[in-house]
N, C-alpha and C. Protein backbone atom coordinates (compact mmCIF):
# COMPACT_ATOMS: atom_id res chain seq x y z
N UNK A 1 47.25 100.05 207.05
CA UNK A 1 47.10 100.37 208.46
C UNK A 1 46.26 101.63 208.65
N UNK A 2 46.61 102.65 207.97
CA UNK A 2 45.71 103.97 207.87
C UNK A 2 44.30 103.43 207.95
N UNK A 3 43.36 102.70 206.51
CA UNK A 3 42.54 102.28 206.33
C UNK A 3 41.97 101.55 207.76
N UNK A 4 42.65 101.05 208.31
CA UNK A 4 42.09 99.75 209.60
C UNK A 4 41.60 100.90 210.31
N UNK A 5 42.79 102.26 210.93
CA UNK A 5 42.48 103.47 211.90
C UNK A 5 41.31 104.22 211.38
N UNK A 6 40.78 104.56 209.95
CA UNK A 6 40.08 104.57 209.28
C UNK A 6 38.37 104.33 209.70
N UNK A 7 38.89 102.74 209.68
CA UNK A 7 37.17 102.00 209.56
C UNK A 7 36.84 102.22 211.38
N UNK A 8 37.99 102.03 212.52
CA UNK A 8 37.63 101.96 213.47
C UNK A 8 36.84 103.07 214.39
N UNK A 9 37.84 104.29 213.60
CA UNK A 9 37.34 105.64 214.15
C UNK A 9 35.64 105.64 213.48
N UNK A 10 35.25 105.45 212.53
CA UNK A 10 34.36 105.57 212.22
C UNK A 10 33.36 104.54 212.62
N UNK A 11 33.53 103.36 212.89
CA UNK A 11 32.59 101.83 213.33
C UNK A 11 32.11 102.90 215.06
N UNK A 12 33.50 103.40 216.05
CA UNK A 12 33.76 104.33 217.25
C UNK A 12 32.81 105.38 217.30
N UNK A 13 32.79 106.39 215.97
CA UNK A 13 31.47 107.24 215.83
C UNK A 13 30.15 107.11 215.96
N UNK A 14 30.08 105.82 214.78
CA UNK A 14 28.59 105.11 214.95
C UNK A 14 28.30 104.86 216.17
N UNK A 15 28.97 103.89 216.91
CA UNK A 15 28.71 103.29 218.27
C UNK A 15 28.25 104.42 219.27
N UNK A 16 29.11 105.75 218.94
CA UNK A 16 28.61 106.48 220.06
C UNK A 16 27.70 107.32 220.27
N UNK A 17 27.25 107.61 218.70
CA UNK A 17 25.66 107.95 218.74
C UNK A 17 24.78 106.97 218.03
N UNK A 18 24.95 105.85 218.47
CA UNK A 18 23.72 104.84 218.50
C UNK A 18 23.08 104.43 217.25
N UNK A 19 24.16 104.56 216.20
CA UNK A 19 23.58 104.52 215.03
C UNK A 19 23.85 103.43 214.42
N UNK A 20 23.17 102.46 213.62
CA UNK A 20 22.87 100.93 213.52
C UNK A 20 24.00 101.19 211.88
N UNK A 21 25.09 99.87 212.42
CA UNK A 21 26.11 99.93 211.19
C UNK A 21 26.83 98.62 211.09
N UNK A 22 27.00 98.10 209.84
CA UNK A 22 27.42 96.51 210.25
C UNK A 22 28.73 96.72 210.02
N UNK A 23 29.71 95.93 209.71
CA UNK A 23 31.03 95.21 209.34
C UNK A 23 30.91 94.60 208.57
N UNK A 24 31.80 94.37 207.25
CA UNK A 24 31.69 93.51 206.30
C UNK A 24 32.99 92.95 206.06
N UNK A 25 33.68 91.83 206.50
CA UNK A 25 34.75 91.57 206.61
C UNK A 25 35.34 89.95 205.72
N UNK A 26 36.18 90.37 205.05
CA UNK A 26 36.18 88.81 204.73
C UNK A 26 37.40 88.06 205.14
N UNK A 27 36.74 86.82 205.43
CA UNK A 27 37.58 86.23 206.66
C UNK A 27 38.07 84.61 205.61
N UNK A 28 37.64 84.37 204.15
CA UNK A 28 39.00 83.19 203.77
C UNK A 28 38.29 83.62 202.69
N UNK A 29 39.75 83.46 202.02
CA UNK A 29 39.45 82.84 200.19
C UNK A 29 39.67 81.87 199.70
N UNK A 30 39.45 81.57 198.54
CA UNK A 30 40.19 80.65 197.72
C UNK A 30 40.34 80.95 196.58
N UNK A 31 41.52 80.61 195.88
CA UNK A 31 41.81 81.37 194.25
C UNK A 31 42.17 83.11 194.40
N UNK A 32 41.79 83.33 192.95
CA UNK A 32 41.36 85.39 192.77
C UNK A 32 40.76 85.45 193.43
N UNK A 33 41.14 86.54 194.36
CA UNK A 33 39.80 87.25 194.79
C UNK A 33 40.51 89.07 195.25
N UNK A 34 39.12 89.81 194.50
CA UNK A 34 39.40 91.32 194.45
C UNK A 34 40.19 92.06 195.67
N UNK A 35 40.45 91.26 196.82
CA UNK A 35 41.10 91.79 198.11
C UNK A 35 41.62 90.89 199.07
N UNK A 36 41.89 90.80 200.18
CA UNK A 36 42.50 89.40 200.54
C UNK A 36 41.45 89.60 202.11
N UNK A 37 42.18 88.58 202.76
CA UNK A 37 41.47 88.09 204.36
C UNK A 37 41.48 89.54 205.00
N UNK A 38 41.25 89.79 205.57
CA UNK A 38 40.77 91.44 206.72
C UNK A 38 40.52 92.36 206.13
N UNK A 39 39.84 92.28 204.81
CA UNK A 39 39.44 93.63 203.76
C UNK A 39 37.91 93.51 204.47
N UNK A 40 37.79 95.27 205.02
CA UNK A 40 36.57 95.37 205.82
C UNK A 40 35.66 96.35 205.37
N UNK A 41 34.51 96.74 205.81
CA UNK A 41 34.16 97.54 204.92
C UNK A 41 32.93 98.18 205.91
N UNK A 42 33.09 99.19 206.39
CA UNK A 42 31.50 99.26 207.08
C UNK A 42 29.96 99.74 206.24
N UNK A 43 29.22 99.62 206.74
CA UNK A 43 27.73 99.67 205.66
C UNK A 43 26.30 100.36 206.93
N UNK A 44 25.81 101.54 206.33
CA UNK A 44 24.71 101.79 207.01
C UNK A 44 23.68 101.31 206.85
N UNK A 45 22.51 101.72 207.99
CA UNK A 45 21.52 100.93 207.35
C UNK A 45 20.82 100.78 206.07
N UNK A 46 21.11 102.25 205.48
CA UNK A 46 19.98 102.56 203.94
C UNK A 46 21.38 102.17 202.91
N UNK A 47 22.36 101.18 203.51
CA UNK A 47 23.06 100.38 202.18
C UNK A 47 24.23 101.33 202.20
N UNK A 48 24.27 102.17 202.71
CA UNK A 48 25.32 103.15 202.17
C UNK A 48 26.77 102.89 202.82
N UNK A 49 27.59 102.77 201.65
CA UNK A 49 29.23 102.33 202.18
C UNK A 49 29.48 103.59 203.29
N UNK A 50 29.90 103.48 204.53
CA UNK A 50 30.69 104.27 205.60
C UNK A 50 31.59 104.37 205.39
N UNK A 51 32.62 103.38 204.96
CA UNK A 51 34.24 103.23 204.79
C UNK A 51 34.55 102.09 204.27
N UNK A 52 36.47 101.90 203.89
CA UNK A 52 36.51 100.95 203.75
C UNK A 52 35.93 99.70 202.33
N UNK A 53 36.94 98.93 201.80
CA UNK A 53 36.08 98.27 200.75
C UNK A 53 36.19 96.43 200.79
N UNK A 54 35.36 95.71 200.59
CA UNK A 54 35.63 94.65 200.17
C UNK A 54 36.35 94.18 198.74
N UNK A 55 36.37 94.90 198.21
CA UNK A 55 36.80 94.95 196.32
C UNK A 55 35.57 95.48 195.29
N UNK A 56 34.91 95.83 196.00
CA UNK A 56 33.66 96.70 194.61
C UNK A 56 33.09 96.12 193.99
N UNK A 57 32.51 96.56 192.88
CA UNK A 57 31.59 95.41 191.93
C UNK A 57 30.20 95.00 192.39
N UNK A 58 30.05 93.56 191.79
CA UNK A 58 28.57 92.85 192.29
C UNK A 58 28.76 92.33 193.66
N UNK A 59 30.07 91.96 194.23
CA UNK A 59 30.53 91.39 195.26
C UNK A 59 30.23 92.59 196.45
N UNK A 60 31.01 93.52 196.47
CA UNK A 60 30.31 94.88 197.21
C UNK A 60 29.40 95.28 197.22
N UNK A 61 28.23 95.25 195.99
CA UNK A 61 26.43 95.53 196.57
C UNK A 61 25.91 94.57 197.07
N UNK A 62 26.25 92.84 196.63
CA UNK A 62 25.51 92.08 197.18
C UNK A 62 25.99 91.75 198.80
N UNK A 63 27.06 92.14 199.55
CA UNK A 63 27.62 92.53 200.65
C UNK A 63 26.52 93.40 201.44
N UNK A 64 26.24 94.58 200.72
CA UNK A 64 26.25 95.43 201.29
C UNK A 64 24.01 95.30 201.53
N UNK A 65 23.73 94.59 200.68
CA UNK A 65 22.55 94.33 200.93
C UNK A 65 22.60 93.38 201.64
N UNK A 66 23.00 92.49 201.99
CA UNK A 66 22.85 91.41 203.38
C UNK A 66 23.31 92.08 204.32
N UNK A 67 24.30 93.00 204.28
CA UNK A 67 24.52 93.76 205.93
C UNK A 67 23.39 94.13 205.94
N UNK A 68 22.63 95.05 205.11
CA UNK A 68 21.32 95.64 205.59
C UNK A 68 20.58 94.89 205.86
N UNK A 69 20.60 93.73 205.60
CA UNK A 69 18.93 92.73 206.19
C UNK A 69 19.87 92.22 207.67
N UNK A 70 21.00 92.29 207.85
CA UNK A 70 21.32 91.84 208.64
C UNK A 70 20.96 92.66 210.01
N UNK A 71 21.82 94.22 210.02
CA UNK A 71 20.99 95.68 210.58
C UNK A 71 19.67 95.67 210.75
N UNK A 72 18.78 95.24 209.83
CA UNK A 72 17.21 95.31 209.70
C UNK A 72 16.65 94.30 210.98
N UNK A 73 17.46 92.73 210.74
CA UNK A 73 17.03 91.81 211.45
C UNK A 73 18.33 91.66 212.73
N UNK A 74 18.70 92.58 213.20
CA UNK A 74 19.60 92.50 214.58
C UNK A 74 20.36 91.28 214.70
N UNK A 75 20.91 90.87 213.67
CA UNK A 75 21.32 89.64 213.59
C UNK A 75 23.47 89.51 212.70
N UNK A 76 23.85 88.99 213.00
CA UNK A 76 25.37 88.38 212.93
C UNK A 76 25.39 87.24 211.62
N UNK A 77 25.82 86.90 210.57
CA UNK A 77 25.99 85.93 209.48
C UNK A 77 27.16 86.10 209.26
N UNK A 78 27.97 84.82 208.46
CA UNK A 78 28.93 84.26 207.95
C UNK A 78 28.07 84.14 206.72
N UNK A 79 28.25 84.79 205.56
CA UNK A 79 27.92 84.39 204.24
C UNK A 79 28.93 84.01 203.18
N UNK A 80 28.96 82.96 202.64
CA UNK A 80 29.84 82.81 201.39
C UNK A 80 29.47 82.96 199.96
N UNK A 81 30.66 83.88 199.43
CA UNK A 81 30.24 84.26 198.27
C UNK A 81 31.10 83.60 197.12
N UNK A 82 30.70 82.95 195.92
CA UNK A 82 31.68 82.75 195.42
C UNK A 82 31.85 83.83 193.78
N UNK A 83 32.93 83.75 194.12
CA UNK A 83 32.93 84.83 192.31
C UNK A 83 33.23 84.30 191.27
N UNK A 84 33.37 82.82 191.50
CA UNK A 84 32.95 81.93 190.25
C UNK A 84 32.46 80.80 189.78
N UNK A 85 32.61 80.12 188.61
CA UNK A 85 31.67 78.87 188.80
C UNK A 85 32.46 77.25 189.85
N UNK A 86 33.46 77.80 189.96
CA UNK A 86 34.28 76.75 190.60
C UNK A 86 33.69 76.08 191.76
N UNK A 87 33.35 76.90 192.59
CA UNK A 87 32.61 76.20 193.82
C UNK A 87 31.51 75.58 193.97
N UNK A 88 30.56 75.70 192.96
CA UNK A 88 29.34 74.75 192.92
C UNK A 88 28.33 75.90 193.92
N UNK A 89 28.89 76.65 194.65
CA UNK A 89 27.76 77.62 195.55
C UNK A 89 27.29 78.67 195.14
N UNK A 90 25.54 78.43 195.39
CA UNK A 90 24.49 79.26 195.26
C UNK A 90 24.94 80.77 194.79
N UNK A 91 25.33 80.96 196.03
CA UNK A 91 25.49 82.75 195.88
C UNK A 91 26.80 83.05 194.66
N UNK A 92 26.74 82.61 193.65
CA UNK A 92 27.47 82.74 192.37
C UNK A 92 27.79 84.00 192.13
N UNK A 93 28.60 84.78 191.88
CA UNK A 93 28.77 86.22 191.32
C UNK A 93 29.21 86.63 190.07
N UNK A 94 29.62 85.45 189.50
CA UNK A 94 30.23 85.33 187.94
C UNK A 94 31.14 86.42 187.93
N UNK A 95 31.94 86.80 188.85
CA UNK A 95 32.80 87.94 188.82
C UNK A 95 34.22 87.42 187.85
N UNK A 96 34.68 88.19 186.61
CA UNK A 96 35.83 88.02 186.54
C UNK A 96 36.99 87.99 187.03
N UNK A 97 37.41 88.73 188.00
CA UNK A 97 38.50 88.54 188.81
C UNK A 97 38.22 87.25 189.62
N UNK A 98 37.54 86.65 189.72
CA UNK A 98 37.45 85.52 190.54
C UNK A 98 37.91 84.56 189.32
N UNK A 99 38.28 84.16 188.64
CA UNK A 99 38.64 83.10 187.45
C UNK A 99 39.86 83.06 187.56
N UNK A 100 40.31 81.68 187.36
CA UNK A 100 41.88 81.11 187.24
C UNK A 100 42.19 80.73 185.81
């Protein structure tokens, strides 16, 4: 709960001096995964974590570089990531904690 008061006061800062900052939120899993549903994370534009984590790793930079193209291109995505070979999808992360 701290963490949530956390990301908001700070998402609240950004907003009020106009400074371009995404949300990185993950909204389902399936299997392992490094954090669960409402692990949020905010991200500036030059990549840099604000607050907040998704679970770290390759999963948290490659996050944190699509918020920035996202910031870059004024734009909203649903991306799926998977952290292992189970799902058959592209964005693969070969993350160990993702393995059953």
């Amino acid at each position: 709960m701290i963490e949530d008061r956390k990301i908001v006061s700070k998402l609240n800062e950004y907003m009020k001096k106009n400074k371009p900052v995404a949300t990185v939120n993950i909204v389902s899993t399936d299997g392992s995964t490094p954090r669960g549903i409402g692990s949020t994370m905010l991200v500036g534009e030059r990549s840099n974590l604000i607050e907040g984590t998704i679970g770290g790793g390759i999963l948290e930079e490659k996050a944190k570089q699509d918020a920035v193209n996202c910031i870059a291109n004024k734009e909203n995505k649903l991306i799926n990531y998977a952290l292992n070979n189970s799902s058959g999808n592209d964005k693969n992360l070969h993350m160990k904690c993702g393995e059953e």
